[in-house]
Protein backbone atom coordinates (compact mmCIF):
# COMPACT_ATOMS: atom_id res chain seq x y z
CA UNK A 1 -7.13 -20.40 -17.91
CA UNK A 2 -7.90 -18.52 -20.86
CA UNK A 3 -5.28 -15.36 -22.01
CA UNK A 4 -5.83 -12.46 -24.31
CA UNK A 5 -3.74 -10.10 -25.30
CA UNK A 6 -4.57 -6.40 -27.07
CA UNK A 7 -2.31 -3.44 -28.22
CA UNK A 8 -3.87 -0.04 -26.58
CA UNK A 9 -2.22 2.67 -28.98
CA UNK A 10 -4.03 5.63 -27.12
CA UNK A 11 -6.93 6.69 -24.64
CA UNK A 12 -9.38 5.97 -27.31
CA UNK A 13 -8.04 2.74 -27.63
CA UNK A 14 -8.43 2.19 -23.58
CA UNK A 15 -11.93 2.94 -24.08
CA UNK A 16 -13.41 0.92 -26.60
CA UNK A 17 -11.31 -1.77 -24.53
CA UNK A 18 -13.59 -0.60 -21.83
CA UNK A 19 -16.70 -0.54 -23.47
CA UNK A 20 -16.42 -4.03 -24.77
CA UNK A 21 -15.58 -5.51 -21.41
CA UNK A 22 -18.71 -3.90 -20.18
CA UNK A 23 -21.17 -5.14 -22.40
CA UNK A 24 -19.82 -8.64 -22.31
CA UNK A 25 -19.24 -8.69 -18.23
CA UNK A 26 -21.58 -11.20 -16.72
CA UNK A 27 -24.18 -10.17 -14.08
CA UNK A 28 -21.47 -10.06 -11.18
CA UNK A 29 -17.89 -9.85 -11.83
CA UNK A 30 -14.86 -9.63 -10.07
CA UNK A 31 -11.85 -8.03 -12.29
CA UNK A 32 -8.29 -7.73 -10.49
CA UNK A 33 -6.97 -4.71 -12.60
CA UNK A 34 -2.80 -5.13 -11.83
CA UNK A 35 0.04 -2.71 -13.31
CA UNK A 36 2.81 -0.24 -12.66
CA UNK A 37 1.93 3.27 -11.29
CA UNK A 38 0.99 4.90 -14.39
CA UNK A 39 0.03 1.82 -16.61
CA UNK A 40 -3.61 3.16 -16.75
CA UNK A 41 -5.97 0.93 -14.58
CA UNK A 42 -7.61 4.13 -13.57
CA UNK A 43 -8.10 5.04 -17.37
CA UNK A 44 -9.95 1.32 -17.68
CA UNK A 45 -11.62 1.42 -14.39
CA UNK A 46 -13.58 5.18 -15.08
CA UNK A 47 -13.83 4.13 -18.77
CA UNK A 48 -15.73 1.10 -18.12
CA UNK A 49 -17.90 2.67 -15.29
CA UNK A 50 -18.88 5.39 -17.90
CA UNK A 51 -19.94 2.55 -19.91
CA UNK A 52 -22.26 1.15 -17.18
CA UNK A 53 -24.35 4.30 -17.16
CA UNK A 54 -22.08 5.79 -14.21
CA UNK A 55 -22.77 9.72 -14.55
CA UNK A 56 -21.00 12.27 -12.02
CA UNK A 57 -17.80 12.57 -10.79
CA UNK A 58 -16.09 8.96 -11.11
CA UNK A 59 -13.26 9.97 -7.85
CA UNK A 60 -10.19 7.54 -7.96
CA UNK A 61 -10.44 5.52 -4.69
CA UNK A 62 -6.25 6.36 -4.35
CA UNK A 63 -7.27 8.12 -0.62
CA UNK A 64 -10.34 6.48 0.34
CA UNK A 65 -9.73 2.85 -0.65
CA UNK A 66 -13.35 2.43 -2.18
CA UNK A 67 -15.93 4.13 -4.19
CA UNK A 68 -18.92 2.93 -5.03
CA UNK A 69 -21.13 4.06 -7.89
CA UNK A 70 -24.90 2.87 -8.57
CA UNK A 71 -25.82 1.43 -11.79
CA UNK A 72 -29.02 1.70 -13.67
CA UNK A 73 -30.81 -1.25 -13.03
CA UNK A 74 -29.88 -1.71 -10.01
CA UNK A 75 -26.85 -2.87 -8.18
CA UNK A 76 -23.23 -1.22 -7.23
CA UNK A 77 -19.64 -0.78 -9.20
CA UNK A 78 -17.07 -0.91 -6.44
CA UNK A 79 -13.45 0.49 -7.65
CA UNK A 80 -10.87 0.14 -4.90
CA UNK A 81 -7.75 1.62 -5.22
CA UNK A 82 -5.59 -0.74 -2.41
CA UNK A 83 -1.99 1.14 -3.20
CA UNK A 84 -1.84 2.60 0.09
CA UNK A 85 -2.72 -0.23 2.17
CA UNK A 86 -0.11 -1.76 4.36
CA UNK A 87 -2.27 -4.97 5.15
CA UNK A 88 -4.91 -7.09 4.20
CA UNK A 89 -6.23 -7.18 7.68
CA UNK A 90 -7.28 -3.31 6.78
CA UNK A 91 -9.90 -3.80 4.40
CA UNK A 92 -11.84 -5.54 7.11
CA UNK A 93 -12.77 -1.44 8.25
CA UNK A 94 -14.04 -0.67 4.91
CA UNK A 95 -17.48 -3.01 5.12
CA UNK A 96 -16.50 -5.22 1.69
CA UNK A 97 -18.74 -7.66 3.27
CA UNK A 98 -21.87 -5.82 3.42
CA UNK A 99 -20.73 -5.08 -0.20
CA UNK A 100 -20.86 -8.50 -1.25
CA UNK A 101 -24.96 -8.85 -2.28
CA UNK A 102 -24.89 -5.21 -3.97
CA UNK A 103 -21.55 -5.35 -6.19
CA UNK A 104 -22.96 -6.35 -9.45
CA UNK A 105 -18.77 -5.53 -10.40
CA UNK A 106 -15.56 -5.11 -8.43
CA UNK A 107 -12.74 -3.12 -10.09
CA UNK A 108 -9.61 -3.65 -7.83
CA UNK A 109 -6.38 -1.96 -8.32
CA UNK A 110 -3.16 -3.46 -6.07
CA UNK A 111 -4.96 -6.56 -5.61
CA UNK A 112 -2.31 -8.18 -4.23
CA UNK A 113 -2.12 -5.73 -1.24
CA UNK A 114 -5.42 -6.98 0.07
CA UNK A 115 -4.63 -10.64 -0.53
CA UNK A 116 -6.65 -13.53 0.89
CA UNK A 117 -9.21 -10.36 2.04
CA UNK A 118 -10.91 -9.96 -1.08
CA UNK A 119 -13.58 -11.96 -3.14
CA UNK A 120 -11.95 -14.50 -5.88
CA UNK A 121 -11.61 -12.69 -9.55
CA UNK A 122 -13.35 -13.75 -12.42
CA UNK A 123 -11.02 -11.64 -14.76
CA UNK A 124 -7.27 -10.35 -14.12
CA UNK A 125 -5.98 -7.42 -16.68
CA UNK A 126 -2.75 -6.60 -16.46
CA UNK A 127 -1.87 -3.39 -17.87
CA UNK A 128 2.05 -2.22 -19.26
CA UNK A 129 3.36 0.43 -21.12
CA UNK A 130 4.21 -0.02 -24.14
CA UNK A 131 6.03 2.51 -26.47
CA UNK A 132 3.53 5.12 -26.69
CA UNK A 133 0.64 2.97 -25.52
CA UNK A 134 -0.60 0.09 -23.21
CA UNK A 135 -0.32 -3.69 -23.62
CA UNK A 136 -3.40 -5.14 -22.11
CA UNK A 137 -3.32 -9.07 -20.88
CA UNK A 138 -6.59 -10.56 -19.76
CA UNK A 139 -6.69 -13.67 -18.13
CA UNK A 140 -9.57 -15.50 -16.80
CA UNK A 141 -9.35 -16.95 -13.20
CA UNK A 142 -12.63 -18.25 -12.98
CA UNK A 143 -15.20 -20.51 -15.52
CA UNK A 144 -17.37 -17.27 -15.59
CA UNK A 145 -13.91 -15.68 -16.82
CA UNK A 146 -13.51 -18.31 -19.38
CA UNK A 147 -16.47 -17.69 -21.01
CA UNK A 148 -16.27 -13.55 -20.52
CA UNK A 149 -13.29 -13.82 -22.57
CA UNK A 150 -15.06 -16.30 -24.91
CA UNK A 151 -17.47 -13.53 -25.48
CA UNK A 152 -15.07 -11.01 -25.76
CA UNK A 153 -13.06 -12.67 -28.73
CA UNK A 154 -16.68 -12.60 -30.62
């Protein structure tokens, strides 16, 4: 699938990142948000839920696994934060299935901790420091991906 690749120099940088993911997302999306503690998927994730309209506290998920915010116009932003799970088998106590009609987006962090337990990703970003800043690798895993990152490049 499609890769992209951007140089974040600074939380400014993180932001407009943000901002142009969330005007270009389609009506549902699933976005896999992967890193190293400290790589900013946080930064992205309450970035780009500000840019939805999300007003309020925006709590990292790191303790409660999932947070879900309501969007104007209708619809839920889930973030999960899956760090501290030990096993895939326990998201299946957190209701993701009820979730699955409402989520108009899914911001996951640790992914790959609730493997085979989660909905298929449209989008992956993988986030690294670099130097002072953040390289930024989007790749699509889906045809709705493909053409998110199509838009994107515009």
């Amino acid at each position: 699938m499609e890769l992209s690749e951007r140089f974040l120099a600074d939380p400014a940088a993180t932001e407009a990142l943000a901002a142009r993911l969330a005007a270009s997302q389609p009506g549902r999306a699933v976005v896999y948000l992967a890193g190293d503690l400290g790589a900013g998927k946080s930064s992205l994730a309450r970035a780009w839920l500000r840019e939805l309209g999300v007003r309020g506290a925006i709590k990292s998920p790191t303790y409660t696994l999932v947070e879900r915010y309501p969007l104007p116009g209708g619809g839920e932003a889930v973030h999960l934060d899956l760090y501290r799970l030990s096993a895939a088998g326990e998201l299946d106590f957190l209701g993701l299935d009820e979730l699955a009609d409402q989520a108009r987006l899914w911001l996951v962090e640790w992914p790959d901790r609730g493997a085979g337990a989660l909905p298929a990703p449209d989008l992956r970003v993988g986030l690294a420091v670099q130097g002072a800043g953040r390289l930024a690798r989007l790749q699509a895993a889906s045809p709705s991906g493909a053409a998110w990152l199509e838009r994107l490049a515009k």
